[in-house]
Protein backbone atom coordinates (compact mmCIF):
# COMPACT_ATOMS: atom_id res chain seq x y z
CA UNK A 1 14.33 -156.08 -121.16
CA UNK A 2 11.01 -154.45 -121.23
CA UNK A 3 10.64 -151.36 -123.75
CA UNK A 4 9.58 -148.07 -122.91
CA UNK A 5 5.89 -147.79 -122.74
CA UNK A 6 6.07 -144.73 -125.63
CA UNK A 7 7.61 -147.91 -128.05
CA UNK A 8 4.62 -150.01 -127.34
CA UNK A 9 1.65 -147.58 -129.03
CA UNK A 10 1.57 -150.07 -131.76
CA UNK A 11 1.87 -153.43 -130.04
CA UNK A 12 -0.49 -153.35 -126.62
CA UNK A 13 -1.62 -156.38 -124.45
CA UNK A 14 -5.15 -155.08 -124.64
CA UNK A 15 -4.97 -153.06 -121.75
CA UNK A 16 -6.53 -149.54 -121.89
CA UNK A 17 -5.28 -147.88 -119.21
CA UNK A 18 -1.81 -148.58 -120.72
CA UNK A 19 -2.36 -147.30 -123.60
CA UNK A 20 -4.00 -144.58 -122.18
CA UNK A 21 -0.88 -143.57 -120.05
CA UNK A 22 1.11 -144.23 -122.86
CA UNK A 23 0.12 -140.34 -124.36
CA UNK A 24 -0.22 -138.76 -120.77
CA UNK A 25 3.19 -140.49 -120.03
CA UNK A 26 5.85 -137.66 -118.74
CA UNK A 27 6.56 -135.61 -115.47
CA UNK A 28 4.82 -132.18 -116.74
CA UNK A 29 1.92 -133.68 -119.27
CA UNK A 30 -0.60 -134.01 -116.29
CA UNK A 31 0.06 -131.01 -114.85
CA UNK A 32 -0.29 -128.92 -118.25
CA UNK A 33 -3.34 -130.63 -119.25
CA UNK A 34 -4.52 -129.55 -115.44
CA UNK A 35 -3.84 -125.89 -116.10
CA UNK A 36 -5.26 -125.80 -119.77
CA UNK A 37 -8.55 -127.09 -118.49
CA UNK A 38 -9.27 -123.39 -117.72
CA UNK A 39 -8.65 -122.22 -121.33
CA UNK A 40 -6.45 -121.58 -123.07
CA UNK A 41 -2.42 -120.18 -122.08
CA UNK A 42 0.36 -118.76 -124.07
CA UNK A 43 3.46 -120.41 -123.54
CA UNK A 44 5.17 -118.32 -121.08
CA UNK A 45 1.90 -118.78 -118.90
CA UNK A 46 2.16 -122.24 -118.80
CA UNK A 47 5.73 -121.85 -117.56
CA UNK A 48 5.44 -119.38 -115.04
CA UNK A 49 2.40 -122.06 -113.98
CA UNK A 50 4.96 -124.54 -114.11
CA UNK A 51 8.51 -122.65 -112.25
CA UNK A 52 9.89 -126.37 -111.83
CA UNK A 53 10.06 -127.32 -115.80
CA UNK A 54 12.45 -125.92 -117.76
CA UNK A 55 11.85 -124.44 -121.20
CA UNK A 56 13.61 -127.23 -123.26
CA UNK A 57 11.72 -129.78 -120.80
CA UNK A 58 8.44 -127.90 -121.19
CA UNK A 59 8.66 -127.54 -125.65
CA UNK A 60 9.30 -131.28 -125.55
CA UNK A 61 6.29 -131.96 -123.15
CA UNK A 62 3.88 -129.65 -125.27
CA UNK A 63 5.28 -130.79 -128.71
CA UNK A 64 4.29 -134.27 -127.80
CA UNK A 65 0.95 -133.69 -126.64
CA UNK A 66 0.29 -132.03 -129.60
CA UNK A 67 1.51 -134.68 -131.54
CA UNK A 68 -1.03 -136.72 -130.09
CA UNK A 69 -4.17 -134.64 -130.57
CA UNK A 70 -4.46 -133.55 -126.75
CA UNK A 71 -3.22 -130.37 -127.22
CA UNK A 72 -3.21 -127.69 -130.01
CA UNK A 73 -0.78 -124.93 -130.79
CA UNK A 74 -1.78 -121.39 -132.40
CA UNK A 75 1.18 -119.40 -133.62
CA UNK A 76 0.35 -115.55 -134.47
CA UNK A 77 2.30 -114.04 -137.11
CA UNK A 78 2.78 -110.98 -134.91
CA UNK A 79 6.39 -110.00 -133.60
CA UNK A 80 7.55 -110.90 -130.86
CA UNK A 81 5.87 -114.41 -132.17
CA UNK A 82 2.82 -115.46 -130.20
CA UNK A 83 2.27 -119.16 -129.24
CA UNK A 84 -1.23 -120.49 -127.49
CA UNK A 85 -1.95 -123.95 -126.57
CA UNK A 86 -5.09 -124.68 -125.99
CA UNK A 87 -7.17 -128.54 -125.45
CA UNK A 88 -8.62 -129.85 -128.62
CA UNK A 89 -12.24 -131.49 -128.69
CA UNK A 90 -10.18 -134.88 -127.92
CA UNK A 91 -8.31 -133.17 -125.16
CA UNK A 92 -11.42 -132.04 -123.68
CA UNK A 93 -12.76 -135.34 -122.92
CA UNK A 94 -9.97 -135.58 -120.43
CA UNK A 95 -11.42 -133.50 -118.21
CA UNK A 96 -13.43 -135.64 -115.59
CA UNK A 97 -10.40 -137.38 -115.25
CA UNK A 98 -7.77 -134.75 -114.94
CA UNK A 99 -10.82 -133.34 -112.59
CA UNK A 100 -10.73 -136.60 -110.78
CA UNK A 101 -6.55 -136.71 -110.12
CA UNK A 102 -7.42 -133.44 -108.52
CA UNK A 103 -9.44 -134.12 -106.28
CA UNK A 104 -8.12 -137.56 -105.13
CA UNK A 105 -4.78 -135.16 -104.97
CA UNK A 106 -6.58 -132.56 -102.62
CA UNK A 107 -8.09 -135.56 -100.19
CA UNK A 108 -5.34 -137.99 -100.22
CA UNK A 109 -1.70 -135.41 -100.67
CA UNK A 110 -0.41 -133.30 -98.33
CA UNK A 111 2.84 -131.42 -98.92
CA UNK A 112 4.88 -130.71 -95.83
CA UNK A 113 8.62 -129.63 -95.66
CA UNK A 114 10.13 -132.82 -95.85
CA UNK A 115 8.10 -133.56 -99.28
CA UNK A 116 4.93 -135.33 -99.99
CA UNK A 117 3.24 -137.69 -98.09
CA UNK A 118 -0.14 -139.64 -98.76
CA UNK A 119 -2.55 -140.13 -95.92
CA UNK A 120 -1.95 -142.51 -93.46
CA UNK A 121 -4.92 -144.93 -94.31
CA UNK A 122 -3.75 -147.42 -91.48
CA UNK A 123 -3.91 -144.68 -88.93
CA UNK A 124 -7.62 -143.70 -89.92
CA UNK A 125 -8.41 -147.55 -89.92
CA UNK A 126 -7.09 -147.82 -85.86
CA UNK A 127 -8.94 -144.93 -85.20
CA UNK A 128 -12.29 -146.35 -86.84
CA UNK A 129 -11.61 -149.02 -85.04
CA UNK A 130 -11.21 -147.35 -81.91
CA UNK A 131 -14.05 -145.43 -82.12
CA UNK A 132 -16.35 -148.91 -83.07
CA UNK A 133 -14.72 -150.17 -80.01
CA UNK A 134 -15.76 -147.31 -77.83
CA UNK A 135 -19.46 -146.94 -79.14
């Protein structure tokens, strides 16, 4: 039986994209990194950003990425308490990639009513192919 991929931080095949997914590893962690590329977001902005998460769900998420240095958490002493999260330097250097998901999102996703779907790369090739065939 295989272990979870967060047990294996200390004990990797070599493989750095593993390891790599092993701290972006979780439903929500991509998508908050995505919206704190634009600065920085109380907590309660991140969840209205996120409606699908729930709060428990969305602490856990946040507590772990600050665990791992991606993330960093400012707590005012002001009442009602005030929480920011905000990318640290490290976090920062994930932004060509969280960039990149993006845009290989916007090109290759398409959300329709009966879910996602990714784009039908055998359909483009027949048409290519078509087209050759014609010119």
């Amino acid at each position: 039986m295989s272990l979870p991929r967060d047990k294996l931080t200390q004990n990797f095949p070599g493989c750095p994209v593993e390891a790599t997914l092993s701290f972006l590893d979780g439903k929500w962690k991509g998508v908050i990194l995505f919206h704190l590329v634009s600065g920085t977001l109380r907590f309660n902005e991140l969840r209205r950003k996120l409606p699908a998460v729930t709060q428990r769900m969305l602490t856990k998420q946040l507590r772990e990425l600050e665990e791992s240095g991606l993330v960093s958490r400012t707590v005012f002493p002001v009442v009602p308490p005030r929480v920011e999260y905000a990318l640290t330097p490290l976090g920062q250097t994930l932004k060509p990639v969280i960039s990149a998901l993006a845009a290989w999102g916007e090109e290759n996703v398409f959300c329709r009513p009966d879910g996602r779907h990714l784009r039908d790369v055998t359909a483009m090739e027949a048409s290519g192919a078509a087209a050759t065939i014609q010119a």
